[in-house]
N, C-alpha and C. Protein backbone atom coordinates (compact mmCIF):
# COMPACT_ATOMS: atom_id res chain seq x y z
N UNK A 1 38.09 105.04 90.30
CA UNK A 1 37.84 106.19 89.49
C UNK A 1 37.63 107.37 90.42
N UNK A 2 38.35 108.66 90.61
CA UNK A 2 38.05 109.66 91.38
C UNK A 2 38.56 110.52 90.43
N UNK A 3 37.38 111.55 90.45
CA UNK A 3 37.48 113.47 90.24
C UNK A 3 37.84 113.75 91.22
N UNK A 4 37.86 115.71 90.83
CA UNK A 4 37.90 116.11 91.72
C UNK A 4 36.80 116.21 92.97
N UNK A 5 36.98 117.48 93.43
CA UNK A 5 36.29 117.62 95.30
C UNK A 5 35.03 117.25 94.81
N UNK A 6 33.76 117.31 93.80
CA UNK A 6 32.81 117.14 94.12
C UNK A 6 32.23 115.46 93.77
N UNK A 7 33.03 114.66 93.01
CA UNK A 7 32.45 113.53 92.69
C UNK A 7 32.64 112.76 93.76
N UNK A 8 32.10 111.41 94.25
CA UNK A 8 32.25 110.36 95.21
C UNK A 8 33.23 109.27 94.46
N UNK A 9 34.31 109.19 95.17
CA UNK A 9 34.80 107.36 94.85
C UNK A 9 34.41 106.90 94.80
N UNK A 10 34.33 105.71 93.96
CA UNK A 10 33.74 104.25 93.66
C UNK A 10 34.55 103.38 93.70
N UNK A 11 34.08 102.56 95.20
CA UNK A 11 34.84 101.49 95.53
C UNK A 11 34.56 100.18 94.66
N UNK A 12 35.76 99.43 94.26
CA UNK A 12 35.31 97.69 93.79
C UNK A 12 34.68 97.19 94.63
N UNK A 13 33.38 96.91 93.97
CA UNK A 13 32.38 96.11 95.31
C UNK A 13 33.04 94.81 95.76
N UNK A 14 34.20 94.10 95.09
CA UNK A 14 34.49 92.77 95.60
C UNK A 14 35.90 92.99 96.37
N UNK A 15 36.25 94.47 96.61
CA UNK A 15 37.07 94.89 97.76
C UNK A 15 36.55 94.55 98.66
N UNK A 16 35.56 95.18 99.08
CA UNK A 16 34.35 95.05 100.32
C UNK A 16 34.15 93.38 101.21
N UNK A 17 33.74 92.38 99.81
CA UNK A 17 33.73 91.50 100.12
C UNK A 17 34.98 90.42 100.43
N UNK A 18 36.12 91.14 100.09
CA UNK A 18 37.39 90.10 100.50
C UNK A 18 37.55 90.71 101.53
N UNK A 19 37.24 92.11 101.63
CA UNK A 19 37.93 92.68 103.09
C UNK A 19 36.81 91.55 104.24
N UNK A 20 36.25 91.05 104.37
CA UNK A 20 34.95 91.05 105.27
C UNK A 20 35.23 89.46 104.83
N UNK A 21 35.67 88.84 103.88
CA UNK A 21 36.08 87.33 104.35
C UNK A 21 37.43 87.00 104.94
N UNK A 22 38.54 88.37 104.50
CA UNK A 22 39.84 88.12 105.41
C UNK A 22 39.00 88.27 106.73
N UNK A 23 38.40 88.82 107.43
CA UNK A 23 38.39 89.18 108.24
C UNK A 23 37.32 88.39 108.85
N UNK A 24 37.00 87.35 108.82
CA UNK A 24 36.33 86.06 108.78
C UNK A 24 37.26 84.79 109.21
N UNK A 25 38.05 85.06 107.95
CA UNK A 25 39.13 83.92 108.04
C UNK A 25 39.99 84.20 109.38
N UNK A 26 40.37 85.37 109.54
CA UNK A 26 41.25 85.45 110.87
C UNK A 26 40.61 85.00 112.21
N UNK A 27 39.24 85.71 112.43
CA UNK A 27 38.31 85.59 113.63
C UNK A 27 37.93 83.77 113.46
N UNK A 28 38.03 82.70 112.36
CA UNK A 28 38.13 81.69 112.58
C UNK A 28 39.12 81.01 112.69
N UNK A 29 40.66 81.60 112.40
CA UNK A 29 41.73 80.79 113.01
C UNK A 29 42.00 81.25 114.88
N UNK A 30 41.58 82.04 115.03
CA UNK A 30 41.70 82.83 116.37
C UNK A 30 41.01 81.55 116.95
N UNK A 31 39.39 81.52 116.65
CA UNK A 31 38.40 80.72 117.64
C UNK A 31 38.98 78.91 117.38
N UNK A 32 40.29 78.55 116.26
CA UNK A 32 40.62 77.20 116.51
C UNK A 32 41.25 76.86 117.04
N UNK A 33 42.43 78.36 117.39
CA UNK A 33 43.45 77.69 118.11
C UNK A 33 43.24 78.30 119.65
N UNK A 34 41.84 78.91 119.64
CA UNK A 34 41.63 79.03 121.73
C UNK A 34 40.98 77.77 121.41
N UNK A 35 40.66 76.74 120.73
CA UNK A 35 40.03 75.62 120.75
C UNK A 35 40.87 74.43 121.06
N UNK A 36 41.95 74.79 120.69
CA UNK A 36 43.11 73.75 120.34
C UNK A 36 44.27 73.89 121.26
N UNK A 37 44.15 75.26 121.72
CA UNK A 37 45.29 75.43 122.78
C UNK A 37 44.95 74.26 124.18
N UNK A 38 46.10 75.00 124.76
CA UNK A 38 46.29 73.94 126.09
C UNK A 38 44.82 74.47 127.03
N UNK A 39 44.19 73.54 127.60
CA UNK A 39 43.30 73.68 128.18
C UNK A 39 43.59 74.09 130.03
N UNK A 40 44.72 73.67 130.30
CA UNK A 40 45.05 74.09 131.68
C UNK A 40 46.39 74.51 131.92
N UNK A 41 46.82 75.43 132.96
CA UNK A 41 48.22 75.68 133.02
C UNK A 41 48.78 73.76 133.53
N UNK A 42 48.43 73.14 134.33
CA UNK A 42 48.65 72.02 134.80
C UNK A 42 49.36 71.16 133.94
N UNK A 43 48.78 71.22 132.49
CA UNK A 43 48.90 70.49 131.30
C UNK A 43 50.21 71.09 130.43
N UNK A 44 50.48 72.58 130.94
CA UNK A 44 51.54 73.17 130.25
C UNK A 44 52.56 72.82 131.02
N UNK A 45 52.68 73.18 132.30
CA UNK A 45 53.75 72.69 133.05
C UNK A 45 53.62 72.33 134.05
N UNK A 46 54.31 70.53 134.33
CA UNK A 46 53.64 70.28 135.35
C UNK A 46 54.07 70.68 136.79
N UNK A 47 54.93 71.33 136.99
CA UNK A 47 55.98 71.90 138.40
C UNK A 47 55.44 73.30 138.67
N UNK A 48 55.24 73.39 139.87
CA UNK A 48 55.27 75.34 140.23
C UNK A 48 56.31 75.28 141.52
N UNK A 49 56.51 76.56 141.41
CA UNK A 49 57.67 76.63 142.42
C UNK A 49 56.50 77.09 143.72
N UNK A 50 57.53 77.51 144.55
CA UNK A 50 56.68 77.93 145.95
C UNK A 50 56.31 79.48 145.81
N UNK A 51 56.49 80.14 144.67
CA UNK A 51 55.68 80.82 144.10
C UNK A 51 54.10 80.88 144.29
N UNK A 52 54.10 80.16 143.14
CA UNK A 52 52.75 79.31 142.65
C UNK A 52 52.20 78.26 143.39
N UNK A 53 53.20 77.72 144.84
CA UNK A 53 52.09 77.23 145.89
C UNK A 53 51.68 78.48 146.95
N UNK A 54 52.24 79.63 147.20
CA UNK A 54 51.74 80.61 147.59
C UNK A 54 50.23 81.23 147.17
N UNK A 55 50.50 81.50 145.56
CA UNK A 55 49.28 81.66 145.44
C UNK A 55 47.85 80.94 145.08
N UNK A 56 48.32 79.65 145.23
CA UNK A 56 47.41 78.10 145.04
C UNK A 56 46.65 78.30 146.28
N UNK A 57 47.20 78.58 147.53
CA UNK A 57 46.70 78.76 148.32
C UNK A 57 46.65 80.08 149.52
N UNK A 58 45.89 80.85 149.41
CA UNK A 58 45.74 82.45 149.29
C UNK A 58 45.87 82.50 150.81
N UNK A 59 44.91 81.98 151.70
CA UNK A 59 44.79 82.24 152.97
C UNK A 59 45.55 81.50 154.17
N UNK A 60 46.82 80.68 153.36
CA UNK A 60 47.83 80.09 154.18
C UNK A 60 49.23 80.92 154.16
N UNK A 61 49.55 81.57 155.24
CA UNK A 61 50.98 82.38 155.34
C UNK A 61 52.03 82.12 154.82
N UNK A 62 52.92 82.19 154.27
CA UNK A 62 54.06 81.36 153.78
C UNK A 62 54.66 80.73 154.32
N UNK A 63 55.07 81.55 155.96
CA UNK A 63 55.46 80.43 156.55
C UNK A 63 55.32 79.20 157.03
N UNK A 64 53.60 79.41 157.02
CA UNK A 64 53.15 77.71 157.38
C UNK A 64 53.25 76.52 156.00
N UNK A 65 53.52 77.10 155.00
CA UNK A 65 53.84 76.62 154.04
C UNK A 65 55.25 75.83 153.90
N UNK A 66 55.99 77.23 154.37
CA UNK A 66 57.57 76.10 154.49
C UNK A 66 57.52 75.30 155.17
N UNK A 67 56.78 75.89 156.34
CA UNK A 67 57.14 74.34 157.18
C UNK A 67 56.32 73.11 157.12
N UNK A 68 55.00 73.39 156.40
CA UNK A 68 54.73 72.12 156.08
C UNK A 68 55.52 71.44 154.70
N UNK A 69 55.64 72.34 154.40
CA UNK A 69 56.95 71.41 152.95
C UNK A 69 57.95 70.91 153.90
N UNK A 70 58.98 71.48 154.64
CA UNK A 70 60.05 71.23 155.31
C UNK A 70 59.63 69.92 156.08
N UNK A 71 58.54 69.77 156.57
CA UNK A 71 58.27 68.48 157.50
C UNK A 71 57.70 67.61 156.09
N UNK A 72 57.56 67.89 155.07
CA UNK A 72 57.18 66.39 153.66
C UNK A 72 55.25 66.64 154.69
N UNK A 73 54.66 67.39 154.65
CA UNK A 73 53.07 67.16 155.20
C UNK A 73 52.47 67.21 154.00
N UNK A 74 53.36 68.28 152.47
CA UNK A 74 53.03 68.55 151.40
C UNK A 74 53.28 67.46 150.34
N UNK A 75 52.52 66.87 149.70
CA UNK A 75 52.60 65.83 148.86
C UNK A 75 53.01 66.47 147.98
N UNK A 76 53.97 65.42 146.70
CA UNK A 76 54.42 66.49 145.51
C UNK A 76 55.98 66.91 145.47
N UNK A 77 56.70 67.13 146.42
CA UNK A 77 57.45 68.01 146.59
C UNK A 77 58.83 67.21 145.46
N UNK A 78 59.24 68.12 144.54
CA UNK A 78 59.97 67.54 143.99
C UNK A 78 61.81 68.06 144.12
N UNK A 79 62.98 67.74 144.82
CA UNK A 79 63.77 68.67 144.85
C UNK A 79 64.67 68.79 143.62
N UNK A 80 65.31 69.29 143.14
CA UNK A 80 66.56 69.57 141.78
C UNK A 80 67.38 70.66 142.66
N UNK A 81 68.68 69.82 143.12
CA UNK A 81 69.78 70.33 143.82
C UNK A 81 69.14 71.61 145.01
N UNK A 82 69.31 72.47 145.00
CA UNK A 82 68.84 73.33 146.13
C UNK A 82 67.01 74.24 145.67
N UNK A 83 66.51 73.51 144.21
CA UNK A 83 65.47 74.25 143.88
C UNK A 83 64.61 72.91 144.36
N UNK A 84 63.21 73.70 144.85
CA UNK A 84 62.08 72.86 145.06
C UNK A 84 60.98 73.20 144.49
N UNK A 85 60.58 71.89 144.11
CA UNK A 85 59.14 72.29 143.27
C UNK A 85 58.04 71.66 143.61
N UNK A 86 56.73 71.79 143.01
CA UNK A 86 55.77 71.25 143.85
C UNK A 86 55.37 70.83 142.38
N UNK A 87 54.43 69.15 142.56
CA UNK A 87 53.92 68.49 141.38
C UNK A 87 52.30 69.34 141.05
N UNK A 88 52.23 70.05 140.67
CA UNK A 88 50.73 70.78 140.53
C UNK A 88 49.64 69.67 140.61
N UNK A 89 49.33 68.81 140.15
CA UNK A 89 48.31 67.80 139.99
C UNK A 89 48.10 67.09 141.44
N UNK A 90 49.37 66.82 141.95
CA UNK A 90 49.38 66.29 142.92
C UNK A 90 49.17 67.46 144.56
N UNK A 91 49.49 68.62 144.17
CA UNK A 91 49.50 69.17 145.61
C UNK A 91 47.92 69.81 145.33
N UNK A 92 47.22 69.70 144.19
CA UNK A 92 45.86 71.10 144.02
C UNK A 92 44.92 69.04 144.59
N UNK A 93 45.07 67.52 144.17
CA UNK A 93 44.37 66.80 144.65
C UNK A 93 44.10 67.09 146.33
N UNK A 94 45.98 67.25 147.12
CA UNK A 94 45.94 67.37 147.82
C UNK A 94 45.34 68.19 148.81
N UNK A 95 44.78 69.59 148.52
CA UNK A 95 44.02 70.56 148.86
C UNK A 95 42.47 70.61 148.67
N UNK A 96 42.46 69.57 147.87
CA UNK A 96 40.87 69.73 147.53
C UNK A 96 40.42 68.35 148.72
N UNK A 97 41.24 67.26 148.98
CA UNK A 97 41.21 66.43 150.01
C UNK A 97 41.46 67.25 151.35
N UNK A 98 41.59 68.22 151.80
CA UNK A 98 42.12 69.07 152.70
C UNK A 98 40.98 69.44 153.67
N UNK A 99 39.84 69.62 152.13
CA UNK A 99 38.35 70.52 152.85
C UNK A 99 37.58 69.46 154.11
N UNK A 100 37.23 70.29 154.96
CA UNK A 100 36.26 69.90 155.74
C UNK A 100 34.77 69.28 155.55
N UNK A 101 34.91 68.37 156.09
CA UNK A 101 33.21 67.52 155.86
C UNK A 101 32.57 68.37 156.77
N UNK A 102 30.84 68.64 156.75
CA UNK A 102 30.31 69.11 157.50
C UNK A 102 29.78 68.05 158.44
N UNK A 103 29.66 68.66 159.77
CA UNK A 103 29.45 67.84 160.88
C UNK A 103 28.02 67.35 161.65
N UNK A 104 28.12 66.38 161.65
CA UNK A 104 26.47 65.77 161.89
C UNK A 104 26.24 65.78 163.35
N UNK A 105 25.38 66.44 163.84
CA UNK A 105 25.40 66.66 165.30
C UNK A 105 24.76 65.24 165.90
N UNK A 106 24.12 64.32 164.79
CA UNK A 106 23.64 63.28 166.33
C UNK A 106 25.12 62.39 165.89
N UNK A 107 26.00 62.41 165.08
CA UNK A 107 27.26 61.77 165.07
C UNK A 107 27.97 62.00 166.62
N UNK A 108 27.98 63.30 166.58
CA UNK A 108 28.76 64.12 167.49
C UNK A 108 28.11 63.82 169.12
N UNK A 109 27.05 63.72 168.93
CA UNK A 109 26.21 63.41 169.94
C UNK A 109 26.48 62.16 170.82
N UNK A 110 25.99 61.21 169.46
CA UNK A 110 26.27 59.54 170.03
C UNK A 110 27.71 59.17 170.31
N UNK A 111 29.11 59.82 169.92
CA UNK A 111 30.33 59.65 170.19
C UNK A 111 30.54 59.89 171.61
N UNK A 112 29.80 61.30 171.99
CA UNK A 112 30.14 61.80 172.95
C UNK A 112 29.53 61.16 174.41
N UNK A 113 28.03 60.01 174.51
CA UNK A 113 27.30 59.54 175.29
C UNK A 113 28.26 58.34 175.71
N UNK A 114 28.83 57.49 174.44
CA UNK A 114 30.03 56.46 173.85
C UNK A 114 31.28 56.75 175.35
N UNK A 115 31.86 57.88 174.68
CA UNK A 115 33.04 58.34 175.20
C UNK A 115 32.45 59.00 177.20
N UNK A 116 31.25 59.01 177.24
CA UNK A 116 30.91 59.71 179.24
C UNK A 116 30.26 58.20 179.51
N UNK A 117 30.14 57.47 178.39
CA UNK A 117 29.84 55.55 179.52
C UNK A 117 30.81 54.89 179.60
N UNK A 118 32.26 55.43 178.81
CA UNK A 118 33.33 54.53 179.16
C UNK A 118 33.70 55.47 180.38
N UNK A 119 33.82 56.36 180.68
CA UNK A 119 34.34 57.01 181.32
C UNK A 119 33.70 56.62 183.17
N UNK A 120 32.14 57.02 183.08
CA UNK A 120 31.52 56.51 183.95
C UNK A 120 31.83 54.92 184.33
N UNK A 121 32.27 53.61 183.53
CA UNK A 121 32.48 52.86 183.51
C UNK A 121 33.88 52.38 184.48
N UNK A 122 35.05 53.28 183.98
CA UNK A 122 35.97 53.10 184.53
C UNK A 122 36.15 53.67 186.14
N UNK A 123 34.92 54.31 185.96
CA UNK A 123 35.19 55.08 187.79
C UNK A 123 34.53 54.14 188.71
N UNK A 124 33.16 53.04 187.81
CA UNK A 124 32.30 52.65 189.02
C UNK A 124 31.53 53.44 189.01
N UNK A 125 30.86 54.54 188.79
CA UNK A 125 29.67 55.22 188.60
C UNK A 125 28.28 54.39 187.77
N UNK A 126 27.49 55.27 188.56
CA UNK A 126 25.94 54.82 188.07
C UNK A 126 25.43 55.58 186.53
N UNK A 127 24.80 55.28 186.16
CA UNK A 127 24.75 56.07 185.22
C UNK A 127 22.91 56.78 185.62
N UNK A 128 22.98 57.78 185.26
CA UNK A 128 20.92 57.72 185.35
C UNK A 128 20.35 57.65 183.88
């Protein structure tokens, strides 16, 4: 119902309320299917090219990359005629096996006493 310039419109109050359950209904199909979607790129596809082992691993040059693919050091490597691909699952295990253990100094210690009594050993030396 609208007059003219001085009366107010009167909205259907159950406009209001469908507008505000469409808009319910959408914001809950949105939150089922980020629920339902794929949870990892890994799971979407399992191949990356040397692309995507470039940027898998940020602080290795590319070229040390080819050539550890070129020598097989890279697990994964899958070829299709002149394209190469890398198995994602298999080269991100491979990198996470990559990291360094931290080093135990009386390890390092007792190897090293090990390695100056064979040594002393083979010359005939005394030891003190």
């Amino acid at each position: 119902m609208s007059r003219t310039k001085n009366t107010v419109m009167i909205d259907n109050p159950f406009a209001v309320i469908d507008r505000r359950i469409n808009r319910l209904e959408s914001l809950l199909i949105e939150i089922r299917d980020a629920l339902h979607g794929p949870s990892s790129s890994v799971e979407v596809d399992p191949y990356g090219d040397f692309k995507w082992l470039c940027s898998t691993c940020p602080g290795i040059p590319a070229s040390t990359l080819r050539i550890k693919s070129a020598a097989g050091e890279i697990p994964g490597v899958v070829k299709f005629g002149k394209r190469v691909l890398y198995e994602k699952a298999t080269v991100l295990n491979w990198l996470r096996s990559q990291t360094r253990q931290a080093v135990d100094a009386a390890l390092i210690e007792q190897q090293a006493e090990e390695q100056f009594g064979q040594q002393l050993s083979k010359r005939g030396g005394v030891r003190a």
